[in-house]
Protein backbone atom coordinates (compact mmCIF):
# COMPACT_ATOMS: atom_id res chain seq x y z
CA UNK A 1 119.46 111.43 62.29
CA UNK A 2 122.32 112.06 65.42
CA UNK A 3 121.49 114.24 67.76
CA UNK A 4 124.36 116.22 66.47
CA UNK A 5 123.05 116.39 63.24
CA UNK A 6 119.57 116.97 64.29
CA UNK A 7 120.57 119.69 66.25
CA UNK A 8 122.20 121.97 63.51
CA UNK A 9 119.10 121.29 61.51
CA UNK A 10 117.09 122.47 64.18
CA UNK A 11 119.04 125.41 64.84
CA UNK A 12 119.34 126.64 61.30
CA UNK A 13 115.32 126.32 60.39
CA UNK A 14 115.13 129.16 63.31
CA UNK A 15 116.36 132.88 62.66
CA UNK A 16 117.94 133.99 66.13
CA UNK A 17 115.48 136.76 66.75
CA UNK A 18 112.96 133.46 67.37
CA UNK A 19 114.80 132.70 70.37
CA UNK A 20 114.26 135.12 73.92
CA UNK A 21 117.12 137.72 73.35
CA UNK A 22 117.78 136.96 77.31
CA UNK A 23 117.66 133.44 76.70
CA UNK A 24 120.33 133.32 74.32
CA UNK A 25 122.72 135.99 76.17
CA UNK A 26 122.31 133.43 79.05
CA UNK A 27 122.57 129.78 78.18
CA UNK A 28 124.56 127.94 75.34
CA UNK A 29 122.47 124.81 73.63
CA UNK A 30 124.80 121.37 74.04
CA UNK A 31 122.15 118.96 72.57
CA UNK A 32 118.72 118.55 71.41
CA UNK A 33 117.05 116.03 73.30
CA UNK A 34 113.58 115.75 70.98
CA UNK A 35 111.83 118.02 68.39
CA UNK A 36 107.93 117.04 68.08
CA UNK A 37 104.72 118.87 68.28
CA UNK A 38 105.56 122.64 68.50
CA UNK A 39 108.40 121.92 71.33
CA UNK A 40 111.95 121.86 70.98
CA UNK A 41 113.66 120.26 74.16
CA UNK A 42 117.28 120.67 75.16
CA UNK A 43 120.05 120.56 76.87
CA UNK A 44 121.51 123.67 77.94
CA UNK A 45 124.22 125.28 80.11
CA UNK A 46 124.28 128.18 81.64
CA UNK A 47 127.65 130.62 81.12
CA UNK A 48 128.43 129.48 84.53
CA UNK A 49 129.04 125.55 83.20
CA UNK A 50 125.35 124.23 85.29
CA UNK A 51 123.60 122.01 83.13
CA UNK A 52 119.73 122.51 82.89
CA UNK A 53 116.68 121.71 80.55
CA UNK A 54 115.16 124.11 78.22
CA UNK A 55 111.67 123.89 76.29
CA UNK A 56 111.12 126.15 73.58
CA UNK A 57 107.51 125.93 72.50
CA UNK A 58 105.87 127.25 69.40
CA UNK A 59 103.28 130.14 70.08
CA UNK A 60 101.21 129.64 67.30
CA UNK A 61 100.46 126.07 68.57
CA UNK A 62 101.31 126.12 72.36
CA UNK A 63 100.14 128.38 74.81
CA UNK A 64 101.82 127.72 77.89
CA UNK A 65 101.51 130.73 80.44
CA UNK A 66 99.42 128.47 82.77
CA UNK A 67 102.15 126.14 83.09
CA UNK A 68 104.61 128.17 83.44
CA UNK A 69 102.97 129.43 86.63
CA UNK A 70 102.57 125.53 87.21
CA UNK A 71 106.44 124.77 87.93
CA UNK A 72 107.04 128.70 89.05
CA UNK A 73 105.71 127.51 92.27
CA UNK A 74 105.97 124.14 93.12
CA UNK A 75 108.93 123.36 95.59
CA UNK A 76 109.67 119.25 96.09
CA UNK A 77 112.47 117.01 96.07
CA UNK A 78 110.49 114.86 93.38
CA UNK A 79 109.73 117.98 91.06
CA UNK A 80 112.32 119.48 88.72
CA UNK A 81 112.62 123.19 90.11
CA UNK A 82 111.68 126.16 88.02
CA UNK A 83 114.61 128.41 87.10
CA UNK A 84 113.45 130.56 84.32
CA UNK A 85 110.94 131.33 81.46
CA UNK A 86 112.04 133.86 78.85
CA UNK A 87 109.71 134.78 75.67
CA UNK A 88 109.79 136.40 72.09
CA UNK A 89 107.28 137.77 69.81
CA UNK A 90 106.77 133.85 68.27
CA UNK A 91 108.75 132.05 71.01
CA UNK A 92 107.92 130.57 74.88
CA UNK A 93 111.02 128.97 76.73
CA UNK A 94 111.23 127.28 80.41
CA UNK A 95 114.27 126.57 81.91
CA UNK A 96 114.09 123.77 84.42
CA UNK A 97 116.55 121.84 86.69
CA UNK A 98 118.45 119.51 84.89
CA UNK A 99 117.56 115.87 87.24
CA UNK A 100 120.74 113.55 86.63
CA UNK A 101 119.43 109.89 86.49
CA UNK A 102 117.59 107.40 83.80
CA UNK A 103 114.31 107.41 82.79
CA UNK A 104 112.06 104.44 84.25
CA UNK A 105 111.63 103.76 80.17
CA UNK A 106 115.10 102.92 80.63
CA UNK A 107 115.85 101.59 83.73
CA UNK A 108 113.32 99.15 84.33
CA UNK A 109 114.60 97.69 80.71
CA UNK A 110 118.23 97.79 82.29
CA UNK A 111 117.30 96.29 85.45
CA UNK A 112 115.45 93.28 86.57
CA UNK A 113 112.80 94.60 89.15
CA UNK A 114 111.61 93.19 91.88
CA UNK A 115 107.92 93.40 93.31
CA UNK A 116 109.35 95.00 95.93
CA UNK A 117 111.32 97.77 94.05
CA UNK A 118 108.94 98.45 91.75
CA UNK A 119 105.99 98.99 94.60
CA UNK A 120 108.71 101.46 96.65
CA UNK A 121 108.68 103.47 92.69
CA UNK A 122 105.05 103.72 92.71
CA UNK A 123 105.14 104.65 96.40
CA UNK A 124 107.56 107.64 95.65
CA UNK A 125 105.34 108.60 92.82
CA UNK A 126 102.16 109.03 95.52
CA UNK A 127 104.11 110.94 97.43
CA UNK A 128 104.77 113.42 94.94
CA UNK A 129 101.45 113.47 93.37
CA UNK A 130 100.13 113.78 96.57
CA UNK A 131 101.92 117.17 96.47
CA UNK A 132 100.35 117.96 93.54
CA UNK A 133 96.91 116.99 94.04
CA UNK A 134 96.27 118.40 97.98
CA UNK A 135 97.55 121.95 96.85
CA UNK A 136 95.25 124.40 97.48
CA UNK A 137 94.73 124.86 93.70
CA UNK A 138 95.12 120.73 92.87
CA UNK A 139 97.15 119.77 89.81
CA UNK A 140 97.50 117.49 87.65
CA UNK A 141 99.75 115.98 85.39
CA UNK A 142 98.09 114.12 83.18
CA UNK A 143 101.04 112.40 81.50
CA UNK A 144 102.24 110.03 83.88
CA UNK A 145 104.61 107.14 81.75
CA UNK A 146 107.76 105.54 82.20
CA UNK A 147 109.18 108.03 80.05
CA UNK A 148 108.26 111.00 82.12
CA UNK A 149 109.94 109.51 85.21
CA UNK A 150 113.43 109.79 86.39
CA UNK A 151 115.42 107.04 88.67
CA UNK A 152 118.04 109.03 90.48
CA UNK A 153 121.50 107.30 91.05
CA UNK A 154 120.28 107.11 94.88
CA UNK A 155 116.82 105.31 93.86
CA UNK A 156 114.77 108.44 94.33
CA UNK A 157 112.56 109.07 91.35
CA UNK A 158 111.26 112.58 89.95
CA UNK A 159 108.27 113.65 87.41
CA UNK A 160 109.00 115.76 84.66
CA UNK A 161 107.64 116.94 81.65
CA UNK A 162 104.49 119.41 82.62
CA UNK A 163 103.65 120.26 79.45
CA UNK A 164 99.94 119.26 79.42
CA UNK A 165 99.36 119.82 83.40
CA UNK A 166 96.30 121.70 84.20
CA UNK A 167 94.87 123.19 87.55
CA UNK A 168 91.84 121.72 88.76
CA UNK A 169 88.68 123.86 88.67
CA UNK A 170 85.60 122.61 90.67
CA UNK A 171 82.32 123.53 88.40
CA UNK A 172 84.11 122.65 84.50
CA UNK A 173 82.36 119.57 83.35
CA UNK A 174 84.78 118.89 80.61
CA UNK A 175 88.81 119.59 79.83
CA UNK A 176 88.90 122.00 76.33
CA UNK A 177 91.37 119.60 74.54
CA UNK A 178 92.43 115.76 74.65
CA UNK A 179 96.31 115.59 75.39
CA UNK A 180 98.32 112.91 77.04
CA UNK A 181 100.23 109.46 75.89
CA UNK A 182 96.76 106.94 74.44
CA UNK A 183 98.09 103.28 76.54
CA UNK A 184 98.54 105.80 79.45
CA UNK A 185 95.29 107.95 79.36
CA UNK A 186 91.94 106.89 80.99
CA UNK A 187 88.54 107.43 79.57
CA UNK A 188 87.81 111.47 80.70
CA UNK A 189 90.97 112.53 79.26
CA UNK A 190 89.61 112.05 75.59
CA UNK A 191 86.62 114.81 76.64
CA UNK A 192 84.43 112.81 78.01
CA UNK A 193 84.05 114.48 81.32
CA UNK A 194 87.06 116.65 83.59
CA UNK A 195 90.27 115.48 84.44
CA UNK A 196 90.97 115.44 88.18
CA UNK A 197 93.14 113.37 90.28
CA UNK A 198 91.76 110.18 89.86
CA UNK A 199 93.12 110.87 86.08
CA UNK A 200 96.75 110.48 87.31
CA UNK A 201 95.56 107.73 89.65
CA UNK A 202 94.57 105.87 86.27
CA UNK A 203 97.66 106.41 84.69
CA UNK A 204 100.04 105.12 87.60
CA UNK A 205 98.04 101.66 87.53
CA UNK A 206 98.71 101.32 83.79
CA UNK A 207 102.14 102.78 84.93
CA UNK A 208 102.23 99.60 87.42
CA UNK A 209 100.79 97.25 85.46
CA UNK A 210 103.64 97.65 82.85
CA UNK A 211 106.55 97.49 85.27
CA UNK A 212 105.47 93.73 86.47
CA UNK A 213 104.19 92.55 83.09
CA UNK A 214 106.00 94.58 80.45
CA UNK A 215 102.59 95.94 78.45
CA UNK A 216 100.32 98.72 79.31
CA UNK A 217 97.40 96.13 78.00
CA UNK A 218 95.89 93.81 80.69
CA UNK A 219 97.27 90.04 79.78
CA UNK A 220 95.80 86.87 81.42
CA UNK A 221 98.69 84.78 80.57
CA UNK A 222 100.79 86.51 82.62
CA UNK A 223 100.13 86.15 86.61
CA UNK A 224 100.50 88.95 88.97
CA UNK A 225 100.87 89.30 92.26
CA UNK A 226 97.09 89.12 93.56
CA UNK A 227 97.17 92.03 95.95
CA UNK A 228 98.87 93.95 92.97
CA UNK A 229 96.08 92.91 90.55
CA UNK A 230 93.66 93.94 92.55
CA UNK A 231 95.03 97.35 92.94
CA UNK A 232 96.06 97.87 88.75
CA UNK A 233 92.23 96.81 88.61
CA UNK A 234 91.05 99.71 91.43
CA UNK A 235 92.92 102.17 89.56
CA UNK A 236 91.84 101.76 86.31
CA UNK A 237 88.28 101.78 86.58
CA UNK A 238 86.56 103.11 83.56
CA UNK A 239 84.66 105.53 85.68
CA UNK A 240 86.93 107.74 88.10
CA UNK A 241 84.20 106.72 90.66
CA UNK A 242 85.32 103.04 90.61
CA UNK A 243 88.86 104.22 90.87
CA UNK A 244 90.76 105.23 94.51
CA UNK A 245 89.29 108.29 95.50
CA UNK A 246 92.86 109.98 96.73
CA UNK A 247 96.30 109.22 95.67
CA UNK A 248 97.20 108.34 99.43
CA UNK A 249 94.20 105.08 99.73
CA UNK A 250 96.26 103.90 96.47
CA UNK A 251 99.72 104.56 98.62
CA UNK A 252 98.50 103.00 101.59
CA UNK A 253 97.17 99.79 99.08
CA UNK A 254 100.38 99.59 97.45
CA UNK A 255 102.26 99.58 100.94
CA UNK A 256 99.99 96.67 102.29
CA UNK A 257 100.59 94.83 99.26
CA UNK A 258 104.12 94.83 99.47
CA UNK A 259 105.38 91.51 99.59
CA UNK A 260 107.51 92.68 102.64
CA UNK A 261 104.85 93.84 104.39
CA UNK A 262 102.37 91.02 103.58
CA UNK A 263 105.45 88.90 105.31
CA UNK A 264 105.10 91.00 108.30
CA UNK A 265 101.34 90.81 108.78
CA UNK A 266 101.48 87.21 108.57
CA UNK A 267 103.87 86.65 111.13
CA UNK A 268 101.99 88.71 113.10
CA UNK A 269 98.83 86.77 112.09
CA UNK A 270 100.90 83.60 113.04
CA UNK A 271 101.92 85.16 116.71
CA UNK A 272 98.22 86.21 117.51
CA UNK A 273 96.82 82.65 116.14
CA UNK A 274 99.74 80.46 118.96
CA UNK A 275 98.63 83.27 121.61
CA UNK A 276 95.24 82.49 120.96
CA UNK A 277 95.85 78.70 120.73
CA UNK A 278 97.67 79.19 124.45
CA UNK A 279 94.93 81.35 125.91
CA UNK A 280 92.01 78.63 124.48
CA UNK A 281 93.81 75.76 125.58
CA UNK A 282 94.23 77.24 129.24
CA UNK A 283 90.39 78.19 129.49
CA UNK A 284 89.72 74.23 128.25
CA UNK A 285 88.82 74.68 125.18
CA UNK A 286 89.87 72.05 122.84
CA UNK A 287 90.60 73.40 119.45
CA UNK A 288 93.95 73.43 119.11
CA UNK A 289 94.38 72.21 116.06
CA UNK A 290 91.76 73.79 114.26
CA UNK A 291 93.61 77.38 115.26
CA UNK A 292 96.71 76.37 114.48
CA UNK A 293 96.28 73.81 111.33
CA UNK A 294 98.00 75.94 108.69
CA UNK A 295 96.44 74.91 105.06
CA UNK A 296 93.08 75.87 105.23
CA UNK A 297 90.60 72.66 105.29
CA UNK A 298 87.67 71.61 106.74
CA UNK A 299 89.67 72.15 110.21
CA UNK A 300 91.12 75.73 109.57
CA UNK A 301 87.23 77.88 110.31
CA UNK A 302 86.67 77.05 114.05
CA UNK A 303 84.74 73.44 114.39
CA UNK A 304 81.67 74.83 116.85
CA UNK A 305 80.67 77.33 113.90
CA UNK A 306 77.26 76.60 112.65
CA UNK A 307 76.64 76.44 108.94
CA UNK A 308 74.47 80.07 109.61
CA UNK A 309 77.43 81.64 111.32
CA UNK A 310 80.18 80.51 108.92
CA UNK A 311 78.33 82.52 106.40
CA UNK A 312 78.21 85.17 108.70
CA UNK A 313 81.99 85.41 108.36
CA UNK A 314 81.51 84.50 105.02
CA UNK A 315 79.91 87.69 104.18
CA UNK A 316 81.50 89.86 106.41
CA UNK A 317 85.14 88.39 105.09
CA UNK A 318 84.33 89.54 101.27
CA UNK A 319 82.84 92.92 102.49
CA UNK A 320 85.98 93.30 104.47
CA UNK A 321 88.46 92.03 102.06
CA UNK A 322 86.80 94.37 99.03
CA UNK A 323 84.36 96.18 100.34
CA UNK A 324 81.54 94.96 99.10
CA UNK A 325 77.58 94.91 99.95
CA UNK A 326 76.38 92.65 96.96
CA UNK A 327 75.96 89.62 100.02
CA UNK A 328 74.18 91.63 102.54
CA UNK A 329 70.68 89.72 101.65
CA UNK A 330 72.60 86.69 102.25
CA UNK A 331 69.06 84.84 102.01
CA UNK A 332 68.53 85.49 98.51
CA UNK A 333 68.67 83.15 96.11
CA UNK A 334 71.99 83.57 93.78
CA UNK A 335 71.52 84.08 90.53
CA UNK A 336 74.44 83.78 87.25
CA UNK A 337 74.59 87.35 86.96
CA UNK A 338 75.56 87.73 90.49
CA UNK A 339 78.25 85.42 90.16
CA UNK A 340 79.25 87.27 86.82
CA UNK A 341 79.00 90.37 88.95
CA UNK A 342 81.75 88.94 91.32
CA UNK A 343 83.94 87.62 88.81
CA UNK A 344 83.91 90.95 87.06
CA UNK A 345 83.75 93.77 90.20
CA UNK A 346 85.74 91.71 93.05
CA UNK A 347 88.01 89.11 91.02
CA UNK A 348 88.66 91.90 88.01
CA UNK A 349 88.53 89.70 84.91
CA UNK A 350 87.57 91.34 81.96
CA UNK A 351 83.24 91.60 81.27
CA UNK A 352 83.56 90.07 77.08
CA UNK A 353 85.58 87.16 78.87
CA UNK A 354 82.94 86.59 81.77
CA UNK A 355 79.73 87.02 79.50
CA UNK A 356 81.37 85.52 76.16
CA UNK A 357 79.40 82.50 74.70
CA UNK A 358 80.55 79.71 72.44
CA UNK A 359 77.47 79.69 70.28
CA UNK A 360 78.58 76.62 68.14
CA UNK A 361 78.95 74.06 70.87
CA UNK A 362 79.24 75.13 74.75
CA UNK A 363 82.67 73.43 75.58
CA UNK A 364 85.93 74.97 77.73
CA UNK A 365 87.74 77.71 75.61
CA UNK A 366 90.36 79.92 76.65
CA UNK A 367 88.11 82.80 75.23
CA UNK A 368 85.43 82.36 77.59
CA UNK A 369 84.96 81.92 81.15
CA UNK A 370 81.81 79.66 81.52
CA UNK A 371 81.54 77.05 78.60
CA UNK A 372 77.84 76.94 78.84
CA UNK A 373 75.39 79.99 77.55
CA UNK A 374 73.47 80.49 80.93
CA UNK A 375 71.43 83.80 81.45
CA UNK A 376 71.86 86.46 84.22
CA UNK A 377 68.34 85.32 85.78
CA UNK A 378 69.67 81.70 86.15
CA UNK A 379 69.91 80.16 89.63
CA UNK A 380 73.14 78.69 90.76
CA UNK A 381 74.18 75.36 91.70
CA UNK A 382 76.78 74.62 94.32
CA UNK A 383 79.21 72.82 91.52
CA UNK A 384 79.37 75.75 89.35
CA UNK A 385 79.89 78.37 91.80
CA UNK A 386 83.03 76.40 92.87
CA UNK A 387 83.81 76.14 89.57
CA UNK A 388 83.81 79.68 88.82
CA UNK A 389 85.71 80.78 91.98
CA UNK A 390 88.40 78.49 91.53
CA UNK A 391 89.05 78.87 87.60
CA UNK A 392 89.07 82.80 88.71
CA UNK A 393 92.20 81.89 90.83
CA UNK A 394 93.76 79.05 88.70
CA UNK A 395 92.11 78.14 85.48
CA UNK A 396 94.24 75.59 84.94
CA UNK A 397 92.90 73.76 87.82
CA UNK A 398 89.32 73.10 85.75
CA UNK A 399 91.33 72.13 82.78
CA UNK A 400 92.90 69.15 84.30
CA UNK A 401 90.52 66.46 84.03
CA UNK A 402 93.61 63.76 83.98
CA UNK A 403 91.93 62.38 87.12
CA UNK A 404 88.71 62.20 85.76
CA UNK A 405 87.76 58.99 84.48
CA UNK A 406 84.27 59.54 82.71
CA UNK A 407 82.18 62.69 82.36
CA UNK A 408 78.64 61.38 83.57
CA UNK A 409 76.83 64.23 81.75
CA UNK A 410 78.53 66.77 83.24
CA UNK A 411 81.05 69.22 82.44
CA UNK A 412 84.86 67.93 83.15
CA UNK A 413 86.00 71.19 84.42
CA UNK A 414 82.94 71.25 86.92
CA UNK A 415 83.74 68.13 88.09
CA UNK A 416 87.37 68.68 87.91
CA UNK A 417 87.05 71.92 90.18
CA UNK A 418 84.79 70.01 92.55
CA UNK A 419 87.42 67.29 93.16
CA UNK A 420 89.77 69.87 94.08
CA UNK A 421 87.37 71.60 96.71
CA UNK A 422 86.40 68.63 98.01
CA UNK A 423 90.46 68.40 98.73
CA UNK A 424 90.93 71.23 100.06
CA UNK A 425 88.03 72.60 102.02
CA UNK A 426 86.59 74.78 99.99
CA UNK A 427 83.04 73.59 100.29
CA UNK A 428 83.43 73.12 104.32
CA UNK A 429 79.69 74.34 105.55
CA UNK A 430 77.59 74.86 101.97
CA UNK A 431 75.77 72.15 102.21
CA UNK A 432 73.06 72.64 99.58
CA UNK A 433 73.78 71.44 96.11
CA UNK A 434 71.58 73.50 94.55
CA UNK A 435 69.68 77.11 93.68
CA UNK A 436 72.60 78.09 96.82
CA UNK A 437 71.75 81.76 98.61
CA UNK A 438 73.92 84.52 98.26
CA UNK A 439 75.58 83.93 101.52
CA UNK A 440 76.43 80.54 100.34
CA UNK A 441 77.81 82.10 97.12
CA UNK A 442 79.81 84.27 99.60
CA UNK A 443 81.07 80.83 101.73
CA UNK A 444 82.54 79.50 98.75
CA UNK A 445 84.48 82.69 97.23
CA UNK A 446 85.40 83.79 100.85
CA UNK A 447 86.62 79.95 101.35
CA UNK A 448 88.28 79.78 97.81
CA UNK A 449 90.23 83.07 98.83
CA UNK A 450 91.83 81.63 101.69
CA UNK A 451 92.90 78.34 100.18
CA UNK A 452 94.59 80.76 97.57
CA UNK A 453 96.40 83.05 99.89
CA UNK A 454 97.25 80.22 102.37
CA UNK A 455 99.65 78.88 99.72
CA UNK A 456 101.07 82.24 98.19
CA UNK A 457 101.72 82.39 101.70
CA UNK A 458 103.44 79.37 101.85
């Protein structure tokens, strides 16, 4: 149906005494935009030609006075401003600012995004649900989607839409109703606890996740951007405890993991790494080339490290990098659930993937992560740990087995992803081939890491 058309219909299946007497003495309606669930949405102008939006909501199945007070009193640039709210015996209508621009729906479909563009969008949207959430009386929006998002003709974005916005209240265990777009809405916002900010933190890493893959549903066929993937994986934690506590830790992630910014640090990294060279080479110290050897190799951790104090740095790397503890008893023996743990809490992939078994014959299988049936209490061996870390990077790295000529017994992908460690450092200082400690565990995932970023880097 046209809008056109849509619109008469509209307007004859309500008698004018519906509508706010006030309302309709001041504004003429030009077009309806959408007509679902108790709310009529249009565009209006005032008798003084301004456009603006109007939202005429259904008493009977809206109640709206809360949010009414909502956008009464909120006063940003991102934020459509509050102009009116007239009401009848059966009727509610808001008037709000009319924001020129395209929805993100829209103009992500319209435009080909960069990394880059569509972290500065996400940044904007911190900004302005940092607004919302620090206010003395914190809100939230709980409807955060590409369709609720406007791109201004300048590149400044606003949120609209705050129909099912609530004020937070410390002591409620539990919201009274489940509202909100389902791809979009995290766990507590179907009743299972109350919505608070780390609700809208949830939706904006589905929000990102869509605008570099294109679907609101994780997909491992599609690579992303590590720091990125980390931080879609932060924010949409299936317990709001998992998640960034505060809209501005996920704002400050998003801004180091701008590809920009990453550039800068490691030019920076590079300056401090020849300064150091010069400054080690003047005190006599001859390791020049194992500060300044780029790829990272046997050569690239400092040669007078012992095997104990590279897994020092080992450890304190991962807890640095995501702030983990689970190698603080780096003594331990490692078992497979740790290194389940690690694929699941540091490197994000999904739990059914990491414990999945093929019961009929243990082979490789794009379904599963392991290809053997191992339990949790299970010691580790050096081989499979390397495995594991670099399959979590680059699976197809264990799936090329075109330079292996016979199998010996053992798995091909093992083997395969030993070959390529071997290469490439990855095993520099674990030493023990098997039942390897925690800390080594740590060695090679901290050493795998930096083989990875040294050429995204590149």
């Amino acid at each position: 149906m046209k809008n056109d058309d849509l619109l008469q219909t509209i307007l004859e299946s309500y008698d004018d005494s519906n509508y706010p007497e006030a309302f309709v003495s001041e504004y003429d309606i030009m077009e309806c935009l959408s007509d679902q669930n108790g709310i009529c949405t249009f565009l209006v102008q005032k008798k003084d030609g301004e456009n603006c939006i109007a939202k005429c909501y259904d008493k009977l199945r809206w109640g709206i006075s809360d949010n009414s007070a909502i956008l009464h009193n909120l006063d940003h640039d991102g934020l459509p401003k509050h102009i009116a709210t007239f009401e009848s015996d059966t009727m509610t209508v808001t008037v709000r600012e009319y924001v020129e621009g395209l929805p993100l729906s829209r103009y992500a479909k319209e435009n080909d995004l960069s990394e880059k563009e569509i972290v500065q969008i996400c940044v904007r949207l911190c900004d302005i649900l940092g607004y919302l959430h620090h206010r003395e009386a914190p809100i939230i929006h709980r409807d955060i989607k590409p369709q609720n998002i406007i791109v201004r003709p300048d590149g400044s974005v606003a949120l609209i839409d705050f129909d099912i916005a609530r004020i937070y209240r410390s002591g409620n265990e539990t919201d009274t109703m489940f509202f909100g777009t389902q791809a979009y809405a995290p766990p507590e916002q179907y009743g299972f606890s109350q919505t608070d900010a780390r609700t809208d933190i949830y939706s904006l890493g589905v929000l990102l996740r869509w605008l570099l893959t294109g679907s609101t549903k994780e997909n491992k066929n599609i690579r992303v951007y590590r720091p990125l993937a980390r931080i879609i994986s932060k924010c949409t934690g299936f317990a709001p405890q998992e998640r960034f506590a505060d809209v501005s830790q996920l704002k400050k992630a998003l801004l180091q993991a701008n590809p920009k910014s990453q550039g800068l640090r490691i030019a920076v990294t590079v300056l401090c790494a020849v300064l150091a060279a010069g400054l080690l080479i003047f005190a006599g110290v001859k390791i020049y080339q194992a500060v300044t050897y780029t790829p990272f190799t046997a050569d690239a951790i400092p040669a007078y490290l012992s095997d104990e104090e590279r897994v020092a740095d080992a450890v304190a790397y991962m807890k640095d990098k995501y702030g983990t503890n689970m190698f603080d008893e780096a003594d331990d023996v490692s078992t497979v659930g740790d290194l389940r743990a690690a694929m699941i809490d540091l490197y994000g992939l999904d739990r059914d993937y990491v414990y999945g078994i093929n019961t009929e014959m243990p082979q490789e299988s794009d379904e599963y992560f392991m290809p053997w049936g191992w339990d949790d209490g299970q010691t580790v061996d050096r081989d499979i740990a390397v495995y594991a870390a670099v399959k979590a990077h680059d699976p197809s790295i264990v799936a090329d087995w075109s330079s292996i000529k016979d199998d010996n017994g053992y798995y091909p992908g093992v083997r395969a992803a030993a070959a390529f460690a071997e290469e490439t450092g990855i095993m520099t200082g674990a030493n023990r081939p098997g039942d390897i400690t925690l800390g080594e565990l740590a060695l090679i995932l901290a050493n795998t890491d930096r083989v990875f970023d040294t050429a995204e880097e590149r």
